[in-house]
Structure formats: structure tokens, C-alpha cells
PDB file of N, CA and C in Angstrom:
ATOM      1  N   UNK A   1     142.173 197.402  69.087  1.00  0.00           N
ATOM      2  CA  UNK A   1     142.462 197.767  67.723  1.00  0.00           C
ATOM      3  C   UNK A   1     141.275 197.374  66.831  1.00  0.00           C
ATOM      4  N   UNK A   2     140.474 198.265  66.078  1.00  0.00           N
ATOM      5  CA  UNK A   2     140.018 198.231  64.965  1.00  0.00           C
ATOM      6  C   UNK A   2     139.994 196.953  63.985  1.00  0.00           C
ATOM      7  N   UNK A   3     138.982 196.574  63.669  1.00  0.00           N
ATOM      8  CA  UNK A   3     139.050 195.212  62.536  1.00  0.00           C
ATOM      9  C   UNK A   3     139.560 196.074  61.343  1.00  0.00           C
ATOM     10  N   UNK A   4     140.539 195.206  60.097  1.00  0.00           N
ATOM     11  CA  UNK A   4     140.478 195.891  59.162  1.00  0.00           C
ATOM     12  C   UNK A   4     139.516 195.603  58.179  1.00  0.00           C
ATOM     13  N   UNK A   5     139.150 196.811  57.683  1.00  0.00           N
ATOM     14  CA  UNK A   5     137.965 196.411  56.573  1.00  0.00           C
ATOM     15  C   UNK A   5     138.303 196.710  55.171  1.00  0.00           C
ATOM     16  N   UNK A   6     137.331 195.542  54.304  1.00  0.00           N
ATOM     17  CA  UNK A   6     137.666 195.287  53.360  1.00  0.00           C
ATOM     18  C   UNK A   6     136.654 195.294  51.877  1.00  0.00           C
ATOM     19  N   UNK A   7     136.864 196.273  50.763  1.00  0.00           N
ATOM     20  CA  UNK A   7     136.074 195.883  49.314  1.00  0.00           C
ATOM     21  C   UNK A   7     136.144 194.883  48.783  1.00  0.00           C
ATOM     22  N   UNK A   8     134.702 194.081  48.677  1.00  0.00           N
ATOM     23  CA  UNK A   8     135.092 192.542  47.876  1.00  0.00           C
ATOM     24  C   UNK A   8     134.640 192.487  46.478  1.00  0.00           C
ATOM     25  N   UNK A   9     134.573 192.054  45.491  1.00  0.00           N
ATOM     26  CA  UNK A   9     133.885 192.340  44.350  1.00  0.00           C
ATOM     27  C   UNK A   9     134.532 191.300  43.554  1.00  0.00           C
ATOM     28  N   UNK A  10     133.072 191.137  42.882  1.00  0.00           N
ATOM     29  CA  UNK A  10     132.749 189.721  42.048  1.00  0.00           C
ATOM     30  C   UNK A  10     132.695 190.338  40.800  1.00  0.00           C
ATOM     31  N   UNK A  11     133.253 189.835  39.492  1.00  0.00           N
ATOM     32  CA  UNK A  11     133.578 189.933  38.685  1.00  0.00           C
ATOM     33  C   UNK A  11     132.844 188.867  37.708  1.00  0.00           C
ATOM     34  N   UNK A  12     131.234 188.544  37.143  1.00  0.00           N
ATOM     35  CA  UNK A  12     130.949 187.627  36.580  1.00  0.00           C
ATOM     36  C   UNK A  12     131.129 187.861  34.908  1.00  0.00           C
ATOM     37  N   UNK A  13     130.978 186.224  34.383  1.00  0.00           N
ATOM     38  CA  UNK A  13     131.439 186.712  32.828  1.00  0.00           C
ATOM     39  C   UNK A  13     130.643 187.525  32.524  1.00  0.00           C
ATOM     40  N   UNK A  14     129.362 187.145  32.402  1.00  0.00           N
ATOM     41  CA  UNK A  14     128.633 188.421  31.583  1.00  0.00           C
ATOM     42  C   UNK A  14     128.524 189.750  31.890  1.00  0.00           C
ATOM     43  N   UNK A  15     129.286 189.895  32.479  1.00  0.00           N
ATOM     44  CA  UNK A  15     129.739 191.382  33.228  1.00  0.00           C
ATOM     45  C   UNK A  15     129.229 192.081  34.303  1.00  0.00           C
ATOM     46  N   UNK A  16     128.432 191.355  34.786  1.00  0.00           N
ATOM     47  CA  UNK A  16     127.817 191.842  36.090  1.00  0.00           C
ATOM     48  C   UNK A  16     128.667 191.848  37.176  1.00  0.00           C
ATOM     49  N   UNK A  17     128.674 193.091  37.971  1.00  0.00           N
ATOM     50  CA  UNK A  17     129.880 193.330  39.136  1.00  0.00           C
ATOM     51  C   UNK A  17     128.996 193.433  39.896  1.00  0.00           C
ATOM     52  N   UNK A  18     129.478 193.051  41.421  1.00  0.00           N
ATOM     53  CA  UNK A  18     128.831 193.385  42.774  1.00  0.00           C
ATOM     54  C   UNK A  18     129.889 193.415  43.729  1.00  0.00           C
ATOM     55  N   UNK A  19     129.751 194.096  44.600  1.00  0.00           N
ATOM     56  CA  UNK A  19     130.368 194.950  45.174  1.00  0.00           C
ATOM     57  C   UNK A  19     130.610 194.360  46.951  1.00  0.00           C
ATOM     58  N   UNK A  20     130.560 194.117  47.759  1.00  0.00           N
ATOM     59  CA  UNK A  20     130.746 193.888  48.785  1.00  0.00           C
ATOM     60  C   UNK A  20     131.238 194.422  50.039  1.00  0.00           C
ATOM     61  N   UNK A  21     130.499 195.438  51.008  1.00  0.00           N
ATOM     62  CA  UNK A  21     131.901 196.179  51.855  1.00  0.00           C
ATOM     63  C   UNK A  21     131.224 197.503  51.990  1.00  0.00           C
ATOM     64  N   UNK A  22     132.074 198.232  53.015  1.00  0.00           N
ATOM     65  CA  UNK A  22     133.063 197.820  53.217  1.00  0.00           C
ATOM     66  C   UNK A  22     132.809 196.301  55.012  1.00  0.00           C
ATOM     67  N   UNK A  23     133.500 195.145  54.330  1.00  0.00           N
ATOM     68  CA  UNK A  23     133.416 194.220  55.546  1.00  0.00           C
ATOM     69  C   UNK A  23     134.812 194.236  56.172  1.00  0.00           C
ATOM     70  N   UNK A  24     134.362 193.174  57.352  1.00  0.00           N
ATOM     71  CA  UNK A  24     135.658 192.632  58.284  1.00  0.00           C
ATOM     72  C   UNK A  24     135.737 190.924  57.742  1.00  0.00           C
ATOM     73  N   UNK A  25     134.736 190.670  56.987  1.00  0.00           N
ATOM     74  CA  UNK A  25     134.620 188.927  56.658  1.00  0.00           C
ATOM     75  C   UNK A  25     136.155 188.803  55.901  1.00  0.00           C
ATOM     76  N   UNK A  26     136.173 187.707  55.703  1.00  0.00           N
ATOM     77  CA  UNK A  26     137.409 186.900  55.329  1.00  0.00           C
ATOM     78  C   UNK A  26     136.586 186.074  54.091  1.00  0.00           C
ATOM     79  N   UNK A  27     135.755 186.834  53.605  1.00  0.00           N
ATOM     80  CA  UNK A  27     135.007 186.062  52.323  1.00  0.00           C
ATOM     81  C   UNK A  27     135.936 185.416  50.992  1.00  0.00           C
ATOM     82  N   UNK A  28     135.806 184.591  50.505  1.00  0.00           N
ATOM     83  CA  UNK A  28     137.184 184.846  49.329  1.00  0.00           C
ATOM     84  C   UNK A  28     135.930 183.997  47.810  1.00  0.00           C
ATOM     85  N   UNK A  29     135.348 183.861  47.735  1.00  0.00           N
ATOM     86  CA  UNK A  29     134.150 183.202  46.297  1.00  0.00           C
ATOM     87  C   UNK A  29     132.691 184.076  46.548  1.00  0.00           C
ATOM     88  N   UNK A  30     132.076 183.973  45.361  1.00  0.00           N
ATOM     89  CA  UNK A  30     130.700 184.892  45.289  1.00  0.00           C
ATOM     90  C   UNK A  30     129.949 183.975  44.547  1.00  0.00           C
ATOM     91  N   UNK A  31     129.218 182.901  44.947  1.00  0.00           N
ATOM     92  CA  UNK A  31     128.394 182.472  43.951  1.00  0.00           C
ATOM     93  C   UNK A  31     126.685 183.476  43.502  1.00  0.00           C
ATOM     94  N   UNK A  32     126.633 182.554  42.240  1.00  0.00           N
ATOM     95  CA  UNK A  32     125.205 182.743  41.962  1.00  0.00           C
ATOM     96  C   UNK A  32     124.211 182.648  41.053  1.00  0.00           C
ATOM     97  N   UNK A  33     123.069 182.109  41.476  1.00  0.00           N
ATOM     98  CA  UNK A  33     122.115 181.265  40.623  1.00  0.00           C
ATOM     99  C   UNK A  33     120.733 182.090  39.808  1.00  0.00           C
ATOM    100  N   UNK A  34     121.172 181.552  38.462  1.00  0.00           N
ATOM    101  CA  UNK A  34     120.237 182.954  37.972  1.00  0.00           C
ATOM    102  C   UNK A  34     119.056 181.389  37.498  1.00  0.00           C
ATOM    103  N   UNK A  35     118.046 181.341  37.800  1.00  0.00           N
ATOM    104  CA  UNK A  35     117.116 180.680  37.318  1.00  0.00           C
ATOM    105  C   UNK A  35     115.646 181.017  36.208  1.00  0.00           C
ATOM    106  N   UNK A  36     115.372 180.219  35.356  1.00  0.00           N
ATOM    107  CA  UNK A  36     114.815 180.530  34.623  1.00  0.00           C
ATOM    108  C   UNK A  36     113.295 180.072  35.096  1.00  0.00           C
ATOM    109  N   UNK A  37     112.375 181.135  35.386  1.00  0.00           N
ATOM    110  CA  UNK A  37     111.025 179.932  35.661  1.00  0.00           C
ATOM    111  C   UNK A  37     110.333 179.594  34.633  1.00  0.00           C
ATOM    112  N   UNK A  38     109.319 178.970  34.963  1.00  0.00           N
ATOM    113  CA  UNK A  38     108.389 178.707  34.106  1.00  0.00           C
ATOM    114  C   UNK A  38     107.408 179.644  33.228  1.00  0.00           C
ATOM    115  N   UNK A  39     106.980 180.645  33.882  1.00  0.00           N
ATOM    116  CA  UNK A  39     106.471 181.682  32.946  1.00  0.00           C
ATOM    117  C   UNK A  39     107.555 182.745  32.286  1.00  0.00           C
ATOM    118  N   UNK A  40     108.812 182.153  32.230  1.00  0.00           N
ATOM    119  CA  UNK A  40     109.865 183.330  31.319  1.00  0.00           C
ATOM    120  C   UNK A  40     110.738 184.121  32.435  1.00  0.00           C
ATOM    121  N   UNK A  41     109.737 183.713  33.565  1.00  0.00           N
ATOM    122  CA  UNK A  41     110.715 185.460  34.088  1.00  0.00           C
ATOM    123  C   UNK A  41     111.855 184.636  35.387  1.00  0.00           C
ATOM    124  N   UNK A  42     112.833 185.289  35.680  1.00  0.00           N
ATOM    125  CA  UNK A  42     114.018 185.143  35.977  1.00  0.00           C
ATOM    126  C   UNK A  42     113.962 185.813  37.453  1.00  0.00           C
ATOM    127  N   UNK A  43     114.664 184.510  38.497  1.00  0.00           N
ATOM    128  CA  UNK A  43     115.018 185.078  39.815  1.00  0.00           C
ATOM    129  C   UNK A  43     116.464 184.789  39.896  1.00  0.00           C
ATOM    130  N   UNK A  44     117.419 185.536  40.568  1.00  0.00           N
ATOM    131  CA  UNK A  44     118.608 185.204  40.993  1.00  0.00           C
ATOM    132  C   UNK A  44     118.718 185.082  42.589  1.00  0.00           C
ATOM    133  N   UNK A  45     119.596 184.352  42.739  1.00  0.00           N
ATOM    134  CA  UNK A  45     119.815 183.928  43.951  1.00  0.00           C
ATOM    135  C   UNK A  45     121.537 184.087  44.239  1.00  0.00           C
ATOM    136  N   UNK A  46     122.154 184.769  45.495  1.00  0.00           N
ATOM    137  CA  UNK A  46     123.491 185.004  45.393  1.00  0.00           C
ATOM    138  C   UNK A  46     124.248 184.749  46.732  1.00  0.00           C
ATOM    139  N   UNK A  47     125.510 184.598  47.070  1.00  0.00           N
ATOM    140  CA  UNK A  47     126.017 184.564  48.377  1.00  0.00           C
ATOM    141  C   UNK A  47     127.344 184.864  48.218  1.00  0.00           C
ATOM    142  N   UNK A  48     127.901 184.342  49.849  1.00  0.00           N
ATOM    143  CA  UNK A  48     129.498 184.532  49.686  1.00  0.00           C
ATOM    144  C   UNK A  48     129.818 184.122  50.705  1.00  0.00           C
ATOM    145  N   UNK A  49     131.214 182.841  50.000  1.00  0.00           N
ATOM    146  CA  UNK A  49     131.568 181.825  51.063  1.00  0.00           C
ATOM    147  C   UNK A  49     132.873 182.540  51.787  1.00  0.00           C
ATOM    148  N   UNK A  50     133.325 181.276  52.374  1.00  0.00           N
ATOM    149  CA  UNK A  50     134.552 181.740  52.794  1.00  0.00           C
ATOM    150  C   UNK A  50     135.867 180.976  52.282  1.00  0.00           C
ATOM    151  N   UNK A  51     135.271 180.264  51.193  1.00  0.00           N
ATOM    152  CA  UNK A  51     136.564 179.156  50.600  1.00  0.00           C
ATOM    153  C   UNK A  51     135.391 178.501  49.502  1.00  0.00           C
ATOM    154  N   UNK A  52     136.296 178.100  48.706  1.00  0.00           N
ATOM    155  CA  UNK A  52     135.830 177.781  47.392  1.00  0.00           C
ATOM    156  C   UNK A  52     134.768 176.052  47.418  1.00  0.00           C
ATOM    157  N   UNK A  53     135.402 175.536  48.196  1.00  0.00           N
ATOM    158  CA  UNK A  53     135.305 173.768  48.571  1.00  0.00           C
ATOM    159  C   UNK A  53     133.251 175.077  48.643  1.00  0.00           C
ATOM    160  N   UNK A  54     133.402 175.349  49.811  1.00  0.00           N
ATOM    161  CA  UNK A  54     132.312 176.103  50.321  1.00  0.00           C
ATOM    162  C   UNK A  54     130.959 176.342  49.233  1.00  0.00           C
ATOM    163  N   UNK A  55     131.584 177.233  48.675  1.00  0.00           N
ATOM    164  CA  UNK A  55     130.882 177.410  47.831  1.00  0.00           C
ATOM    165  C   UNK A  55     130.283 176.822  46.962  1.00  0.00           C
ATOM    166  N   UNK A  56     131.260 175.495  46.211  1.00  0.00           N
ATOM    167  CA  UNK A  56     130.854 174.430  45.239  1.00  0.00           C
ATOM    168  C   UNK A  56     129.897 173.422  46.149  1.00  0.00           C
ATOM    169  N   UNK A  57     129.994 173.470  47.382  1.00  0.00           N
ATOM    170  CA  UNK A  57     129.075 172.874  48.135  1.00  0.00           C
ATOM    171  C   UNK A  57     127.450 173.535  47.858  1.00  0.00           C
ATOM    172  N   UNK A  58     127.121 174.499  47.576  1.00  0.00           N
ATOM    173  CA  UNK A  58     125.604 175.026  47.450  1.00  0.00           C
ATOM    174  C   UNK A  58     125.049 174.451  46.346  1.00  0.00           C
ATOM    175  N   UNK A  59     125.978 173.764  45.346  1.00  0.00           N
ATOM    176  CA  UNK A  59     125.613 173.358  44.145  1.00  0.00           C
ATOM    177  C   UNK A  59     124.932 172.136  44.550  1.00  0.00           C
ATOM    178  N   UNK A  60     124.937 171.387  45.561  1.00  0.00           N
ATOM    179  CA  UNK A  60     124.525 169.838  45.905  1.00  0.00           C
ATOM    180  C   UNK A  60     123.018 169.694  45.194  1.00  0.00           C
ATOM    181  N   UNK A  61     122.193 170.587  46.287  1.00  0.00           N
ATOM    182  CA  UNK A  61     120.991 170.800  46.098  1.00  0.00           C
ATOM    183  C   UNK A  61     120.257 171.384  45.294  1.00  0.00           C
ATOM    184  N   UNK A  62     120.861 171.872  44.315  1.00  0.00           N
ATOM    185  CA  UNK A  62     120.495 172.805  43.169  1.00  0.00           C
ATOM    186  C   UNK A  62     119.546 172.208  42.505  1.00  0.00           C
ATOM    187  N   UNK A  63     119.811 170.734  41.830  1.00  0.00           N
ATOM    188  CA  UNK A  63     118.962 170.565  40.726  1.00  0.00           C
ATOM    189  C   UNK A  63     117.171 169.800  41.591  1.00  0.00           C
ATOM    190  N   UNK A  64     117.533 169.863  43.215  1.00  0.00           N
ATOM    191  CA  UNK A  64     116.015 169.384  43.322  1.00  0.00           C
ATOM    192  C   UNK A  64     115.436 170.449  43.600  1.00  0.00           C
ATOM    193  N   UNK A  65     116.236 171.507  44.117  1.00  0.00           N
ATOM    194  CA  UNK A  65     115.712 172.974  44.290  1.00  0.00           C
ATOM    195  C   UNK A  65     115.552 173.628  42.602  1.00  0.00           C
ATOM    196  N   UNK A  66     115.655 173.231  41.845  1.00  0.00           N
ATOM    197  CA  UNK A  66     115.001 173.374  40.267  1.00  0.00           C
ATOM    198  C   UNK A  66     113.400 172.771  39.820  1.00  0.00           C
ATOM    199  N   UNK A  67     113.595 171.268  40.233  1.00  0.00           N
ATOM    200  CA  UNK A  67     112.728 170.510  40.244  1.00  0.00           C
ATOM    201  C   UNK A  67     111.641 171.296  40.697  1.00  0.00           C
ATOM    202  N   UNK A  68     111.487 171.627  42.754  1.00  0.00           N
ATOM    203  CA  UNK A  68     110.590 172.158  43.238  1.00  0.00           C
ATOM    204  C   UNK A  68     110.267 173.231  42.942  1.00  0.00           C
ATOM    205  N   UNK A  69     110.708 173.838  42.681  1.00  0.00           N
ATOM    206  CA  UNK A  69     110.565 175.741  42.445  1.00  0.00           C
ATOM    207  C   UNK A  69     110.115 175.606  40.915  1.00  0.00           C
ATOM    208  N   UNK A  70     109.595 174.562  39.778  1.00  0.00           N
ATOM    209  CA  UNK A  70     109.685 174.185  39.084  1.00  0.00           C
ATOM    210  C   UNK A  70     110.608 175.405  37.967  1.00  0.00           C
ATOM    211  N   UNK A  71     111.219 175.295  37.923  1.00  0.00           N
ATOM    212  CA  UNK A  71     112.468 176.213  36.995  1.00  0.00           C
ATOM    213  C   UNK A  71     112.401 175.557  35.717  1.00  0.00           C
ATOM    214  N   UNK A  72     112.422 176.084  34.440  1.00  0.00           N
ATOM    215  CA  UNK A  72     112.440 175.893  33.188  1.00  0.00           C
ATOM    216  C   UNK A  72     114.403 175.768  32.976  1.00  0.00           C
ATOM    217  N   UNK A  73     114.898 176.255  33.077  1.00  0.00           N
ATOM    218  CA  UNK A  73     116.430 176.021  33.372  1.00  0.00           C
ATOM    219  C   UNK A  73     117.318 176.965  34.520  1.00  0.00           C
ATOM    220  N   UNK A  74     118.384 176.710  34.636  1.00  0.00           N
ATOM    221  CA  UNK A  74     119.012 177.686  36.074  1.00  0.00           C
ATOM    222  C   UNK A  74     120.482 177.363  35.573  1.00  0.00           C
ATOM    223  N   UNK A  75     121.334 178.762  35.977  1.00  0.00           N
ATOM    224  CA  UNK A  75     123.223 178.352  35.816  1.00  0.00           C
ATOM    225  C   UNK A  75     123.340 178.836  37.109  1.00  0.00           C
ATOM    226  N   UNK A  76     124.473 177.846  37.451  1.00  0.00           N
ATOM    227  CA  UNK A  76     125.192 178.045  38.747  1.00  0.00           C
ATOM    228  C   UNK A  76     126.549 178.870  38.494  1.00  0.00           C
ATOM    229  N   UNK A  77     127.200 179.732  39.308  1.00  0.00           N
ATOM    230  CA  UNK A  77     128.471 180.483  38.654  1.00  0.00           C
ATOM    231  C   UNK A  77     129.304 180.670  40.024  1.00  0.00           C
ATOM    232  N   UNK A  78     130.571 180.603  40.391  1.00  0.00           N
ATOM    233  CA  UNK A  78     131.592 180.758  41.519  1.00  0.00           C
ATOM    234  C   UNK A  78     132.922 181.725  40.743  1.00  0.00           C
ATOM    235  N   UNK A  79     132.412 183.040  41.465  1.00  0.00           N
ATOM    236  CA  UNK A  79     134.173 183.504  40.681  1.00  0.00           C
ATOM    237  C   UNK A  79     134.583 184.390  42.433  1.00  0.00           C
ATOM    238  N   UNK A  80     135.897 184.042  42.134  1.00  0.00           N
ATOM    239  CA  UNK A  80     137.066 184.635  43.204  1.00  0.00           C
ATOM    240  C   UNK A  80     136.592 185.962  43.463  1.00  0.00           C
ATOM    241  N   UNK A  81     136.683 186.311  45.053  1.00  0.00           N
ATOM    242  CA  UNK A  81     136.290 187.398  45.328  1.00  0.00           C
ATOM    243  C   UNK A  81     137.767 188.585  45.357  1.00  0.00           C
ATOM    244  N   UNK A  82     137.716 189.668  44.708  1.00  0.00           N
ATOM    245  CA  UNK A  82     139.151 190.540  44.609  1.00  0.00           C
ATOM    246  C   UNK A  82     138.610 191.586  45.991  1.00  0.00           C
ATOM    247  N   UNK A  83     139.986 191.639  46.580  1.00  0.00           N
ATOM    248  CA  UNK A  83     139.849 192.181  47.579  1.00  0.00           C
ATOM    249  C   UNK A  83     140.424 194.107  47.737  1.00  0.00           C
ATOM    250  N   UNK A  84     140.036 194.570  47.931  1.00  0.00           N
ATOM    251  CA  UNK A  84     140.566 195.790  47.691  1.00  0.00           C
ATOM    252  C   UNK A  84     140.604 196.700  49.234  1.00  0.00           C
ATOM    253  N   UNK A  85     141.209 198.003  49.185  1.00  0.00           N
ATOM    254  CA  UNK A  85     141.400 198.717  50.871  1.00  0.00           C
ATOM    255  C   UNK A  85     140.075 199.983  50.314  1.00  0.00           C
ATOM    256  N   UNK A  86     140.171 199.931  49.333  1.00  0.00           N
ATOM    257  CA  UNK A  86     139.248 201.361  48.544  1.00  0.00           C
ATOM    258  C   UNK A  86     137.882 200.878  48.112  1.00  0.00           C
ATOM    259  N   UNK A  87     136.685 201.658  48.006  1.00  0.00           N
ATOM    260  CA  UNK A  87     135.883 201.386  47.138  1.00  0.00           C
ATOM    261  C   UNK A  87     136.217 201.578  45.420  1.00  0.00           C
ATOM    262  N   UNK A  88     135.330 200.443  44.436  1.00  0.00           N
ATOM    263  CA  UNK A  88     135.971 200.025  43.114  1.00  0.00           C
ATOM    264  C   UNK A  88     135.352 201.581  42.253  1.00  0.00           C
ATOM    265  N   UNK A  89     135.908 202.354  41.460  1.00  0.00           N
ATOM    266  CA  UNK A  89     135.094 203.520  40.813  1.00  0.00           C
ATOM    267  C   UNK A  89     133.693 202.894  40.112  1.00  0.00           C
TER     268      UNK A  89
END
């Protein structure tokens, strides 16, 4: 029998959606790190756990991975992944 597969999609405040799928993962959080560098310009960095504990775990290392990468500032963000059978319009 067939895995069932699944649309995941992250919902961040500032309104950025991403999409996920179609998978067989059992993903359920979407983090992700938008950092500010030093000359102005902006990298993001993104993933997807499989439980929330998970996810708040990537945060450990964040602020020496700021330090090195020398980053002018960075936000960390975790929102619930919605699961759907369809792709989202």
C-alpha cells in the first residue's frame, strides 16, 4: 500500500507562506531565521521538524551562529505546520 501524502504549509506573521509537499513526512513546525548582515542585506535560513521540543532546539546555537557569521541582528520564528490532502490555491 501506497504512503499517504501530504500538503504542509507554514503560515508566518508577516505573511509569508511556504508550501511543503506533496510529502509522506510526519513534519508538524516550520522554523525560520531571517538574519540581518552586516552590509544591510538579508539571508534566511529555514527547516522542518517533526515536533515542536525539535524545533525550539535549533534556537540553542543561534546567537554564536550570529556572532560568527557576524549578523547585525537575526529573528528566530516556529509556527505549526497545517496539514492538508490538496494543494493550498
Amino acid at each position: 500500500m501506497a504512503k499517504r501524502r501530504y500538503y504542509l504549509t507554514a503560515r508566518l506573521p508577516d505573511g509569508y507562506v511556504k508550501t511543503i509537499g506533496p510529502t509522506p513526512a510526519a513534519f508538524t513546525h516550520y522554523w525560520r531565521i531571517v538574519a540581518t548582515l552586516a552590509n544591510g542585506g538579508t539571508e534566511v535560513f529555514w527547516g522542518h521538524t517533526a515536533s515542536l521540543a525539535e524545533a525550539k532546539r535549533k534556537r540553542i546555537a543561534l546567537d554564536d551562529a550570529a556572532r560568527q557569521r557576524g549578523w547585525r541582528d537575526h529573528r528566530f520564528e516556529i509556527v505549526e505546520l497545517e496539514r492538508s490532502d490538496t494543494p493550498p490555491d
